[in-house]
C-alpha atoms as a PDB file:
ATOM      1  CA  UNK A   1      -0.348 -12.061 -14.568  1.00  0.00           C
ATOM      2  CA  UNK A   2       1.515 -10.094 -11.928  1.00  0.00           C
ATOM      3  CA  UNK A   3       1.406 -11.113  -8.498  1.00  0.00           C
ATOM      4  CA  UNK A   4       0.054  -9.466  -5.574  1.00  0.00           C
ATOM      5  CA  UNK A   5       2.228  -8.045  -2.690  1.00  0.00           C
ATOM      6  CA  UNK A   6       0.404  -7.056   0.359  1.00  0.00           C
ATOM      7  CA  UNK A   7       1.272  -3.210   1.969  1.00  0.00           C
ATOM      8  CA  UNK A   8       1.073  -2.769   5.249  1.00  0.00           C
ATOM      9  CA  UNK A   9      -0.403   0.866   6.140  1.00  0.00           C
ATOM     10  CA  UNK A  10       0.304   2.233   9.571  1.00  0.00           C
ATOM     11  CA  UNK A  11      -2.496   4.852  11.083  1.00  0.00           C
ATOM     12  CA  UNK A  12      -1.241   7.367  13.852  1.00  0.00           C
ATOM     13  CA  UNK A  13      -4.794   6.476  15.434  1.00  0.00           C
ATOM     14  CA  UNK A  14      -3.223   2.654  16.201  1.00  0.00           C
ATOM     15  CA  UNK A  15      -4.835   1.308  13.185  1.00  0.00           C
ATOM     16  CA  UNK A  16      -3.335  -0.788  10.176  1.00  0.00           C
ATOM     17  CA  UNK A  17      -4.677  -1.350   6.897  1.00  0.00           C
ATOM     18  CA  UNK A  18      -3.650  -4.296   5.092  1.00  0.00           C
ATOM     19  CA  UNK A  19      -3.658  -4.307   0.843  1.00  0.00           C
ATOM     20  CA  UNK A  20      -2.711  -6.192  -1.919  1.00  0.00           C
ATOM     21  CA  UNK A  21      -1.668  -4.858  -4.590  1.00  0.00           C
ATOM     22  CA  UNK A  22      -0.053  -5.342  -8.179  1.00  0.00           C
ATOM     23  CA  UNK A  23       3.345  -3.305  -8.735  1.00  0.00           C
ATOM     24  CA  UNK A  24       5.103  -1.438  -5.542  1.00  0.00           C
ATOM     25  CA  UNK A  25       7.428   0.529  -6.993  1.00  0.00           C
ATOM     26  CA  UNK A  26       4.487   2.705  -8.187  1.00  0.00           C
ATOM     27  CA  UNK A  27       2.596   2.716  -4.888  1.00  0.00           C
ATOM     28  CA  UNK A  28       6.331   3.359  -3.021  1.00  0.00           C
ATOM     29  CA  UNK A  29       6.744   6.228  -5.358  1.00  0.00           C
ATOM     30  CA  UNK A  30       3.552   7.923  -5.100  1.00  0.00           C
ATOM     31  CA  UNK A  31       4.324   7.631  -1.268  1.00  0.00           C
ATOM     32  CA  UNK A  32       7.093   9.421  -1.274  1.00  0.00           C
ATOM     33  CA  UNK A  33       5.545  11.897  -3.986  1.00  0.00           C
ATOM     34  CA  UNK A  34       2.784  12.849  -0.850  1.00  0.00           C
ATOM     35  CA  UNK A  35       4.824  12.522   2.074  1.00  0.00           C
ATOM     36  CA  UNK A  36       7.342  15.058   0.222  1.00  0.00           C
ATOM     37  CA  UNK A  37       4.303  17.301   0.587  1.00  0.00           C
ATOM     38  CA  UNK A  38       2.865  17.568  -3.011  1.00  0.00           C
ATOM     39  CA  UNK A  39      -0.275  15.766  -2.015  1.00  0.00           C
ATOM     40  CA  UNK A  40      -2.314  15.759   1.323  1.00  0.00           C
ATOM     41  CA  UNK A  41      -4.141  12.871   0.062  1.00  0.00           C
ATOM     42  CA  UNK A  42      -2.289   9.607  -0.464  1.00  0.00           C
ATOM     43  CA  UNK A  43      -4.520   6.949  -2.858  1.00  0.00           C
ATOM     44  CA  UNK A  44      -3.809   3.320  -3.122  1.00  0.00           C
ATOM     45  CA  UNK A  45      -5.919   0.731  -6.017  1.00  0.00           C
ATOM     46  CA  UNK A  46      -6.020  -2.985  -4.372  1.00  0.00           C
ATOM     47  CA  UNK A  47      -5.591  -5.660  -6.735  1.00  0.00           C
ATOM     48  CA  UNK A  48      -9.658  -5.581  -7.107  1.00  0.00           C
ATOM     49  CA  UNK A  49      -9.876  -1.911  -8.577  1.00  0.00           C
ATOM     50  CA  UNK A  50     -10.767  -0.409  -5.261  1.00  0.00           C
ATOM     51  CA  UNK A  51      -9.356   3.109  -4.075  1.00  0.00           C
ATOM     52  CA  UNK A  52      -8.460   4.130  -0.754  1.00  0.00           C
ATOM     53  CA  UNK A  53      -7.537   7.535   0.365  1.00  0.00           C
ATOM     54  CA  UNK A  54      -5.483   8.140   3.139  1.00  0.00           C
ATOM     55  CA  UNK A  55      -4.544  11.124   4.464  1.00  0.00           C
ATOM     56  CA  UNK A  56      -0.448  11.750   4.098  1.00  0.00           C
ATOM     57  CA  UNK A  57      -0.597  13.203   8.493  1.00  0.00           C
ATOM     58  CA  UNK A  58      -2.282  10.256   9.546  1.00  0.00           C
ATOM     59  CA  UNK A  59       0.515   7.773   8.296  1.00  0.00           C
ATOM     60  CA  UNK A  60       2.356   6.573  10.472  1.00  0.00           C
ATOM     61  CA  UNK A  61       4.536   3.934   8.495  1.00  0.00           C
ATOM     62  CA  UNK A  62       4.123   1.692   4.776  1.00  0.00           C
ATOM     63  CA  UNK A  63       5.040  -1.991   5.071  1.00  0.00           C
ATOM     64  CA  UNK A  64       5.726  -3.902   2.162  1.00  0.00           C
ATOM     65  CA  UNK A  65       6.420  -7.356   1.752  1.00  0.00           C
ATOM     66  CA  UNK A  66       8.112  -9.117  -1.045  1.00  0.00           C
ATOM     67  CA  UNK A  67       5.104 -11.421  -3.279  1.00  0.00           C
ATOM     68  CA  UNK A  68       5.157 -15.073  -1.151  1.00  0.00           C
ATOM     69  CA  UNK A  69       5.402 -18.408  -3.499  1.00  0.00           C
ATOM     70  CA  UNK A  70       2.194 -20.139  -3.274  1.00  0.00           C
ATOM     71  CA  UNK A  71       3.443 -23.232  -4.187  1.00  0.00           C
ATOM     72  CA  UNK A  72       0.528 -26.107  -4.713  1.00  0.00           C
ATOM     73  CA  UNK A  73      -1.130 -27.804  -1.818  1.00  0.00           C
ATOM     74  CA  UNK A  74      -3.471 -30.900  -0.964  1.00  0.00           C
END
C-alpha cells in the first residue's frame, strides 16, 4: 500500500485546495504537461478516486509535501 502525500493547490482567487494523493511524480508531471500549455484543464484523483479539475490560469502555485511517518499512538 502506497502512502498518501498531501498537494497543496494555490488559486489566484486566494484560495487553496488541499489533496492527498498516491504517487507525485505523476501528478508533478501532468502539472508541468498543462502549465507547458498542452492542457487548459489540469485534473488531479485524491487517494479516494475523486477528480478535480482545475483550470491551468487559475493556479497560482502546487505544494507538495514529502508522505509524514505516522508512527503508533495511545
Amino acid at each position: 500500500m502506497k502512502e498518501s502525500i498531501s498537494v497543496r493547490i494555490g488559486l489566484s482567487s486566494a484560495r487553496e485546495l488541499e489533496i492527498s494523493v498516491e504517487d507525485s511524480d505523476d501528478l508533478i508531471a501532468s502539472f508541468e504537461k498543462a502549465v507547458k500549455g498542452k492542457d487548459s484543464v489540469f485534473w488531479v484523483t485524491d487517494t479516494r478516486g475523486h477528480r478535480f479539475g482545475i483550470n491551468v490560469s487559475s493556479i497560482a502555485f502546487l505544494e507538495v509535501d514529502k508522505p509524514i511517518d505516522r508512527g503508533v499512538g495511545f
